[in-house]
C-alpha atoms as a PDB file:
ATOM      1  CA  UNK A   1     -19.121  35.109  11.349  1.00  0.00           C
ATOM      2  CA  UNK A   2     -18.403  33.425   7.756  1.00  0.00           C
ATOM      3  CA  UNK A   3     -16.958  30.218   6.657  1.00  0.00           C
ATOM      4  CA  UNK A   4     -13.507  30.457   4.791  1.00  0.00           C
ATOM      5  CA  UNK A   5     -13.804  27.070   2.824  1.00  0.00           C
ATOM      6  CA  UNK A   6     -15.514  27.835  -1.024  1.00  0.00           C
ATOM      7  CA  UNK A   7     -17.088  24.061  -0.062  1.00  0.00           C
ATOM      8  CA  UNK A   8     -18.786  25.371   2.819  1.00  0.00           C
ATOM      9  CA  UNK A   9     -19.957  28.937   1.330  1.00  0.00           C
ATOM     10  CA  UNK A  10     -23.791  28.956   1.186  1.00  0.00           C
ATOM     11  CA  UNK A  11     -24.121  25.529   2.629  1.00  0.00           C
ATOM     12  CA  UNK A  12     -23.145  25.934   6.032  1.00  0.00           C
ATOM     13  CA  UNK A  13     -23.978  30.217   6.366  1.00  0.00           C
ATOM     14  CA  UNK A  14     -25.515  30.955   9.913  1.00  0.00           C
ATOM     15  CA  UNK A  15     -24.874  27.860  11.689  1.00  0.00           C
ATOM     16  CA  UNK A  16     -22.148  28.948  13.922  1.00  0.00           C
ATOM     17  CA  UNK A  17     -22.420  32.001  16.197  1.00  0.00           C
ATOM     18  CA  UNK A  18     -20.294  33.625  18.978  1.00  0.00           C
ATOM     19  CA  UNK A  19     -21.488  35.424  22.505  1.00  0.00           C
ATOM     20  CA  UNK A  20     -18.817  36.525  24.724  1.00  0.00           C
ATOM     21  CA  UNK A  21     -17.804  36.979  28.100  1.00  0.00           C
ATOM     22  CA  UNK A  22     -15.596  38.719  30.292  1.00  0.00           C
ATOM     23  CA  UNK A  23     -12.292  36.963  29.020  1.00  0.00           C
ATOM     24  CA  UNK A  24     -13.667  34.361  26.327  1.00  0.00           C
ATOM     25  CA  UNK A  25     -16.039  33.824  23.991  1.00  0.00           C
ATOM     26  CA  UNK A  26     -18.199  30.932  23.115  1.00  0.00           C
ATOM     27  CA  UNK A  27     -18.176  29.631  19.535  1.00  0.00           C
ATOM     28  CA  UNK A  28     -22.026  27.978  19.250  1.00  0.00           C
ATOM     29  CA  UNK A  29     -23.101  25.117  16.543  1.00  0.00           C
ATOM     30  CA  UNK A  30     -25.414  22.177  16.014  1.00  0.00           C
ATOM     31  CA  UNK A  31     -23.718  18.743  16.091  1.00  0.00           C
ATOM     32  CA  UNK A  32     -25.432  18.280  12.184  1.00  0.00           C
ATOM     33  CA  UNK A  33     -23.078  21.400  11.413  1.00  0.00           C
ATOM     34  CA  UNK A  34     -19.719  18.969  11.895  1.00  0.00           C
ATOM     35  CA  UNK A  35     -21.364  15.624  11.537  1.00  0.00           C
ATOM     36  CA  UNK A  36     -22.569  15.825   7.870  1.00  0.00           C
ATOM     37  CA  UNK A  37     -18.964  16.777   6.595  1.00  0.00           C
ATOM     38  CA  UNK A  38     -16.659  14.408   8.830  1.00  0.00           C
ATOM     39  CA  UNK A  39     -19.132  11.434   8.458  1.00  0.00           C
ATOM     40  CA  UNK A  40     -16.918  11.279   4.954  1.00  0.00           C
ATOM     41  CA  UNK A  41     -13.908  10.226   6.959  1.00  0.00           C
ATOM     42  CA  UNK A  42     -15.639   6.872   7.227  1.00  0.00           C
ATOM     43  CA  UNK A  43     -15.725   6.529   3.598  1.00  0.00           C
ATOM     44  CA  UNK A  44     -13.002   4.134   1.499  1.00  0.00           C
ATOM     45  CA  UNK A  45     -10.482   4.993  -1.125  1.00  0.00           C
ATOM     46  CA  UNK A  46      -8.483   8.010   0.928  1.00  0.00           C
ATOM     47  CA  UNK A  47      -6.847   6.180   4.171  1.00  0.00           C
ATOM     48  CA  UNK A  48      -4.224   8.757   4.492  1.00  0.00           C
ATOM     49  CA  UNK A  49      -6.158  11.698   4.564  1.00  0.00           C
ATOM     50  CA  UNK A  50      -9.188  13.351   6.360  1.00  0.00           C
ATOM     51  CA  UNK A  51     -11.940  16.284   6.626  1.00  0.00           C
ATOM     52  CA  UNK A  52     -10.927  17.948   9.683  1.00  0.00           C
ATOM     53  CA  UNK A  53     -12.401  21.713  11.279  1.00  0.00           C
ATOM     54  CA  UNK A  54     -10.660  24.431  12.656  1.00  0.00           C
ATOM     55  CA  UNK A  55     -11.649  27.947  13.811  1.00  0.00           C
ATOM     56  CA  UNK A  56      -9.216  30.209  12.194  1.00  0.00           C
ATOM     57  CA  UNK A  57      -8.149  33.820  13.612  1.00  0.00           C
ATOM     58  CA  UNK A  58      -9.576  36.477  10.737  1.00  0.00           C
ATOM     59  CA  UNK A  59      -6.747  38.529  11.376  1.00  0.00           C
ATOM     60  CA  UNK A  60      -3.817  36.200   9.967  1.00  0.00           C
ATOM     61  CA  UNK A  61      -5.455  32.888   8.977  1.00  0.00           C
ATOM     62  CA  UNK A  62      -4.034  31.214  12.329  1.00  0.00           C
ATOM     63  CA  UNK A  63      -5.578  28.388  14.433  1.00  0.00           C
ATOM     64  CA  UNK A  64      -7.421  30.070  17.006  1.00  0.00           C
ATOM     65  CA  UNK A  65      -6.493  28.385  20.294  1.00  0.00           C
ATOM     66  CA  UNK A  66      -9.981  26.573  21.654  1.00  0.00           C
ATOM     67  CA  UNK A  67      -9.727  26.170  25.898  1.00  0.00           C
ATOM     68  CA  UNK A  68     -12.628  23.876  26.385  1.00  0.00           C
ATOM     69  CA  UNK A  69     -15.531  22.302  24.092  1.00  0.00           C
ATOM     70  CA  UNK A  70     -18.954  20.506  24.767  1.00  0.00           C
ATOM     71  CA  UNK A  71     -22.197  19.452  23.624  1.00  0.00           C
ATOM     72  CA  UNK A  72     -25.496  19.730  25.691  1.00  0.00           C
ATOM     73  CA  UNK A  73     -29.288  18.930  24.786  1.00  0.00           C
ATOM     74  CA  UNK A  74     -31.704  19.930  27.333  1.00  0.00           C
ATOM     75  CA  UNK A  75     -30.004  18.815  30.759  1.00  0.00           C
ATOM     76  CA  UNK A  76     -27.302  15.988  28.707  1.00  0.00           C
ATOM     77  CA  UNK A  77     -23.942  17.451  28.946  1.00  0.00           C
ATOM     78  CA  UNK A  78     -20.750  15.819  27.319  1.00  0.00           C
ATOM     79  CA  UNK A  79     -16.849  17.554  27.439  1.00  0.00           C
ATOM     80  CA  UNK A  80     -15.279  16.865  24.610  1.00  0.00           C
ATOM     81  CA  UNK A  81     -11.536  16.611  23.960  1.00  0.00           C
ATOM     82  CA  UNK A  82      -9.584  19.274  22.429  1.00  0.00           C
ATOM     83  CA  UNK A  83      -6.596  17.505  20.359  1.00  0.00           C
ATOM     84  CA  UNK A  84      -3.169  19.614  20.330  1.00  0.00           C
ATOM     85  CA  UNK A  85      -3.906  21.090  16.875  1.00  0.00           C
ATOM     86  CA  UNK A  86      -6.969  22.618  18.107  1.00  0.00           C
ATOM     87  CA  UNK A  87      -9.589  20.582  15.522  1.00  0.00           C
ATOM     88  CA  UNK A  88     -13.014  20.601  16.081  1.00  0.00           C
ATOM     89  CA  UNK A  89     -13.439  17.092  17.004  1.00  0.00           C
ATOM     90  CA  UNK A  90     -16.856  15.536  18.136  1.00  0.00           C
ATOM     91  CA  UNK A  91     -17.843  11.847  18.340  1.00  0.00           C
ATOM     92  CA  UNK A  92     -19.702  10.586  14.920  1.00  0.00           C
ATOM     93  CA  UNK A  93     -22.916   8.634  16.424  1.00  0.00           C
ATOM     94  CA  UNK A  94     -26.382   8.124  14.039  1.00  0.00           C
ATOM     95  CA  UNK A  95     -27.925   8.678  17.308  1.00  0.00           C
ATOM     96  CA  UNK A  96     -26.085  12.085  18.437  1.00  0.00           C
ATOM     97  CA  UNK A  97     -27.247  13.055  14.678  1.00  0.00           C
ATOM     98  CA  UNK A  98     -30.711  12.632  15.439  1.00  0.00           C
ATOM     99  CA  UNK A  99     -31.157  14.701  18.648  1.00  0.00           C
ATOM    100  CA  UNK A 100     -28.243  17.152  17.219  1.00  0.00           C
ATOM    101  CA  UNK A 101     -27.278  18.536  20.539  1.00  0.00           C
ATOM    102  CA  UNK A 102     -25.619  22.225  20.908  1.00  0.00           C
ATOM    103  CA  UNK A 103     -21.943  22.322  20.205  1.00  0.00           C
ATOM    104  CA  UNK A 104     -19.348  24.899  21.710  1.00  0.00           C
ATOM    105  CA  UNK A 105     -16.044  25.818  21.679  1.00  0.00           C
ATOM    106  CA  UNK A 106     -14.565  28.260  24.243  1.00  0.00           C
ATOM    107  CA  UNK A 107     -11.744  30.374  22.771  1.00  0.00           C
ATOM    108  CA  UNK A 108     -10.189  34.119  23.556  1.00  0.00           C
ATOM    109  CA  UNK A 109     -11.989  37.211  23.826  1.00  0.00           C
ATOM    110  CA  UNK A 110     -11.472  39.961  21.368  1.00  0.00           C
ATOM    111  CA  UNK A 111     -10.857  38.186  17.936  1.00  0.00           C
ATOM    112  CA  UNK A 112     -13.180  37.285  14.966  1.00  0.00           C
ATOM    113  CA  UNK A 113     -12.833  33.387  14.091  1.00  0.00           C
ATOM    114  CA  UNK A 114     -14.155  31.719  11.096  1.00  0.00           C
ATOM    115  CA  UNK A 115     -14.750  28.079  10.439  1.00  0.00           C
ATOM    116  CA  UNK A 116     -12.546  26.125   8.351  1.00  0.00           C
ATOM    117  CA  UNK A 117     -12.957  22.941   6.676  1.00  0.00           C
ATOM    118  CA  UNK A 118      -9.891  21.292   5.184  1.00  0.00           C
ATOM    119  CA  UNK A 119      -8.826  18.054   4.177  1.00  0.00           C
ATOM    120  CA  UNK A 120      -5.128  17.170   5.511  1.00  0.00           C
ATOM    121  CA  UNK A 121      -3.312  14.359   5.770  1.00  0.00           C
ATOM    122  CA  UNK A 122      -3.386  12.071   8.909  1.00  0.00           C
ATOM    123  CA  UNK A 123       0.165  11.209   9.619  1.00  0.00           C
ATOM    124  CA  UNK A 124       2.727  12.893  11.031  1.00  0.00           C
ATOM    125  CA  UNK A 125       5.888  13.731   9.223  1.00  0.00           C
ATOM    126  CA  UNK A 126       8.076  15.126  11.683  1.00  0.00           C
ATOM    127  CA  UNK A 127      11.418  16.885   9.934  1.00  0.00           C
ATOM    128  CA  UNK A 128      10.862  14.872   6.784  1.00  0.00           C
ATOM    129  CA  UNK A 129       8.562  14.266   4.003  1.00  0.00           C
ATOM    130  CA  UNK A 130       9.138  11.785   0.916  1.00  0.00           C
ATOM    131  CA  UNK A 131       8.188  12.795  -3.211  1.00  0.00           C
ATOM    132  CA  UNK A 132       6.729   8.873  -2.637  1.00  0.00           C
ATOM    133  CA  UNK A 133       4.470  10.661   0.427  1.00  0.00           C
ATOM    134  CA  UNK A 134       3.251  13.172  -1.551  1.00  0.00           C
ATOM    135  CA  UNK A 135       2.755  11.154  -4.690  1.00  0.00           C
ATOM    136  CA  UNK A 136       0.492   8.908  -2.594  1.00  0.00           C
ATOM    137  CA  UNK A 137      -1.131  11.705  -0.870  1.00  0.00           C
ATOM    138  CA  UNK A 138      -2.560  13.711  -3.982  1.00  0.00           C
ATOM    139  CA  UNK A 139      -4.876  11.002  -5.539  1.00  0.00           C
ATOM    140  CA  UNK A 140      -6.258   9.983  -1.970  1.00  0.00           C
ATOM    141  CA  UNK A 141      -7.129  14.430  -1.426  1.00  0.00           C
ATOM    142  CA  UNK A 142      -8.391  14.093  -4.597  1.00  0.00           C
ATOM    143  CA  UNK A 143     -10.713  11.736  -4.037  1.00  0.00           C
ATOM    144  CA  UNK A 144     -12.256  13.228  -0.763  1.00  0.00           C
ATOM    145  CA  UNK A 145     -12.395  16.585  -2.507  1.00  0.00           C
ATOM    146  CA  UNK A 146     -14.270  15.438  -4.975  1.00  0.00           C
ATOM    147  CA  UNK A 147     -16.650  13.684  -2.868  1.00  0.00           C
ATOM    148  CA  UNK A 148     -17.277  16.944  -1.209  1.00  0.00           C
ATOM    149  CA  UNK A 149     -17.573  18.905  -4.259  1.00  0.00           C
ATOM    150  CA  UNK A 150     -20.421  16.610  -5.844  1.00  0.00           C
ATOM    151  CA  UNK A 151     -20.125  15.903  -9.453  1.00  0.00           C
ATOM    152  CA  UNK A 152     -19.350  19.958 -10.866  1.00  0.00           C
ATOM    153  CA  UNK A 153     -16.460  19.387  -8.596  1.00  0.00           C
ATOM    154  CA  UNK A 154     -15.430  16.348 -10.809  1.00  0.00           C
ATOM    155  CA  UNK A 155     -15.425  18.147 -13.776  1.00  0.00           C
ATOM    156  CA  UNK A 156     -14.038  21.303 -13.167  1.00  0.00           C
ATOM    157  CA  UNK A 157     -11.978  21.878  -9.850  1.00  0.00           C
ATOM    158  CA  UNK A 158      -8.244  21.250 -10.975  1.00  0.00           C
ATOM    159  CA  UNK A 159      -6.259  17.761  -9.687  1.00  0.00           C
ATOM    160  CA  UNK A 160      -3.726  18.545  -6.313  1.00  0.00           C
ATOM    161  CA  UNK A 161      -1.059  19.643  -7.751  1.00  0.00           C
ATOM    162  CA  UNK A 162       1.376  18.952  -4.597  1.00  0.00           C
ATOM    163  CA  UNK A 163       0.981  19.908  -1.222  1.00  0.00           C
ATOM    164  CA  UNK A 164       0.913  22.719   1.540  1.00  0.00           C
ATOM    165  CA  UNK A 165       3.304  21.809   4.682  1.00  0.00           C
ATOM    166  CA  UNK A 166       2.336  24.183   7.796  1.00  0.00           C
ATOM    167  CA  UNK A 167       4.356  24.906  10.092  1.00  0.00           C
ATOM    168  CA  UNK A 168       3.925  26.793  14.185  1.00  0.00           C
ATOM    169  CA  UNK A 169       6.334  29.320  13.174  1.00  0.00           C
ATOM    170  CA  UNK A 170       7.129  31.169  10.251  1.00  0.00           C
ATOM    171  CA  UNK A 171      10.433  29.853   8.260  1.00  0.00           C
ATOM    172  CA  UNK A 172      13.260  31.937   7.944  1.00  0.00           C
ATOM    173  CA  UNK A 173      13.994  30.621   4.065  1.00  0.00           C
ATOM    174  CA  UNK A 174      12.732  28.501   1.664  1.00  0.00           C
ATOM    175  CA  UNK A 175      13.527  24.062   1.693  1.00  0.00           C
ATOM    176  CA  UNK A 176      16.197  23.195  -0.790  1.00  0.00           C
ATOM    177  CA  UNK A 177      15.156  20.313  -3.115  1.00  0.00           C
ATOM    178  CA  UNK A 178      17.590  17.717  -4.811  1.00  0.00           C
ATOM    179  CA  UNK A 179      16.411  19.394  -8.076  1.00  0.00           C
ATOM    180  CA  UNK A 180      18.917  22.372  -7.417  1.00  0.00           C
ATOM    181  CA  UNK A 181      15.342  24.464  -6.635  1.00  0.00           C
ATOM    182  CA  UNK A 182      13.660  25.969  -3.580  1.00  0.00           C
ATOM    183  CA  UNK A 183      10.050  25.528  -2.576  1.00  0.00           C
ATOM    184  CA  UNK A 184       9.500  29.265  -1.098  1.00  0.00           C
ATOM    185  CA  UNK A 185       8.428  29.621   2.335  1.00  0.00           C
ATOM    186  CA  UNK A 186       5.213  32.109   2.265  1.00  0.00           C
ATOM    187  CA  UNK A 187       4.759  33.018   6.501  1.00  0.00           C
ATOM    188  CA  UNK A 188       4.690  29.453   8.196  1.00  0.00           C
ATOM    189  CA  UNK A 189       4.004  27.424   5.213  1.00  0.00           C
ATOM    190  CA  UNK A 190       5.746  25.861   2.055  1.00  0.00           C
ATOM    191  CA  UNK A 191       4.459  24.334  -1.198  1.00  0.00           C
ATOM    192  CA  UNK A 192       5.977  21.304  -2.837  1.00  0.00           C
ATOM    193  CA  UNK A 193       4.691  20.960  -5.826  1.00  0.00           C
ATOM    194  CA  UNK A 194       4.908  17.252  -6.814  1.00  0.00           C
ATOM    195  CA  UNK A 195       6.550  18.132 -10.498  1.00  0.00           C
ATOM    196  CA  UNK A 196       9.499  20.151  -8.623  1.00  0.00           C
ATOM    197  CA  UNK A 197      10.349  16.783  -6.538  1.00  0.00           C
ATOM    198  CA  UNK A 198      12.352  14.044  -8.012  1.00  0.00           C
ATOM    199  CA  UNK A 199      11.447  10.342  -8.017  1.00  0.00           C
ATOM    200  CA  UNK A 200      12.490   8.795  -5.078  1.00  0.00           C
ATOM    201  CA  UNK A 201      13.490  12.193  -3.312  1.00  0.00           C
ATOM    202  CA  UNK A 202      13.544  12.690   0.924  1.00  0.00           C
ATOM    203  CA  UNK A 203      12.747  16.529   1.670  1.00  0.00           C
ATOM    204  CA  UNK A 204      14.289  17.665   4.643  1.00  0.00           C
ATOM    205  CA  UNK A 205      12.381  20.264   6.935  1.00  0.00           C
ATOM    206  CA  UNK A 206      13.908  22.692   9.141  1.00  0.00           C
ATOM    207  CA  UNK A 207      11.250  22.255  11.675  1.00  0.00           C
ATOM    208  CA  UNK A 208       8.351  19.773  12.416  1.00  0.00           C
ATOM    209  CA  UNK A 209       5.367  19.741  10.158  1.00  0.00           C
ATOM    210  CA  UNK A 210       2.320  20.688  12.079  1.00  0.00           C
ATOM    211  CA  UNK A 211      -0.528  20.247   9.248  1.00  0.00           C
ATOM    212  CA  UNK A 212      -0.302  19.127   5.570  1.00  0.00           C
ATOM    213  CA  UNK A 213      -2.561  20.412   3.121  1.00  0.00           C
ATOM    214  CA  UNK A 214      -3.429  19.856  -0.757  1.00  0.00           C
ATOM    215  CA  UNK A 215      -2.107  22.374  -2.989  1.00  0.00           C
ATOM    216  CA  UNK A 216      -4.416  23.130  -6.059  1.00  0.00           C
ATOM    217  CA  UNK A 217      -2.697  24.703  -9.244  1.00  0.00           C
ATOM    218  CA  UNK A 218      -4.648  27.796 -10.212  1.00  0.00           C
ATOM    219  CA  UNK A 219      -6.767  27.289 -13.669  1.00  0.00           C
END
């Protein structure tokens, strides 16, 4: 099993593994594994935006659907509740940090999937999405990127460009923009690059956004 994030490469290697049964398979962690990322969340300066994980089918890059998650330590058991986008969400306690409990999520049988860190943005957006939206959003993924990336991520990982809006289905054509242009849909997402959006512009969406992203230019 790998991690698909370049911030977690080489940090995070061999934390997570998987052991299977007859219909399911068990995704295994420590607590320390999820609590030393999302403990950022806590952290000032980006309101609108978060550190969130996901398990995400090798095959295609989609959310793999998790049926039940818990943590245990010795004979201590706690459920934990799986949100509709299928996050990997545990409570962020000093004291579940210190006796880092097992972690598990329960998804399908048969499939390889990889953890994810991303940072995406904490409201929802429904059908619509404002150039003043993403405007405010960039600086704020900015920030928390950064603060992930240490100081070589300062100086040398490009600013978000824009962002990434996901969607649970793959579009059938691109979004029309007041400029006269067309952010592409690639699969079930679309980029909207802030410099293709014009000031004060309302974007509509042909479905509901499930997940929005930063978009980094490519150096």
């Amino acid at each position: 099993m790998k991690y698909t994030h370049w911030l977690l490469v080489g940090c995070l290697a061999g934390s997570a593994m998987m052991t299977s049964t007859a219909f399911a398979q068990n995704i295994e962690m420590r607590y320390s594994t999820l609590f030393g990322k999302l403990k950022q969340n806590a952290e000032e300066g980006h309101d609108d935006v978060k550190i969130a994980f996901y398990l995400l089918d090798q095959r295609d890059g989609s959310v793999c659907k998790i049926h039940k998650g818990w943590m245990q330590k010795d004979k201590h058991y706690e459920e934990l509740n799986i949100p509709a986008d299928n996050a990997l969400v545990v409570p962020l306690d000093s004291n579940l940090r210190q006796a880092n409990p097992d972690v598990t999520f329960v998804v399908d049988d048969g499939i390889t999937c990889d953890v994810s860190m991303q940072v995406i943005a904490t409201s929802e957006y429904g059908r619509q999405i404002s150039q003043a939206q993403v405007q405010s959003l960039a600086p704020q993924m900015d920030k928390l990127l950064s603060d992930l990336g240490g100081m070589f991520s300062k100086w040398f990982m490009p600013k978000v460009g824009g962002v990434v809006l996901h969607f649970d289905q793959p579009l059938q054509a691109g979004i029309s923009l007041a400029s006269g242009g067309v952010a592409e849909a690639q699969g079930n997402k679309v980029i909207l690059k802030l410099d293709a959006l014009s000031a004060g512009e309302v974007v509509k969406l042909p479905d509901d956004v499930v997940k929005v992203t930063p978009w980094i230019p490519k150096s």
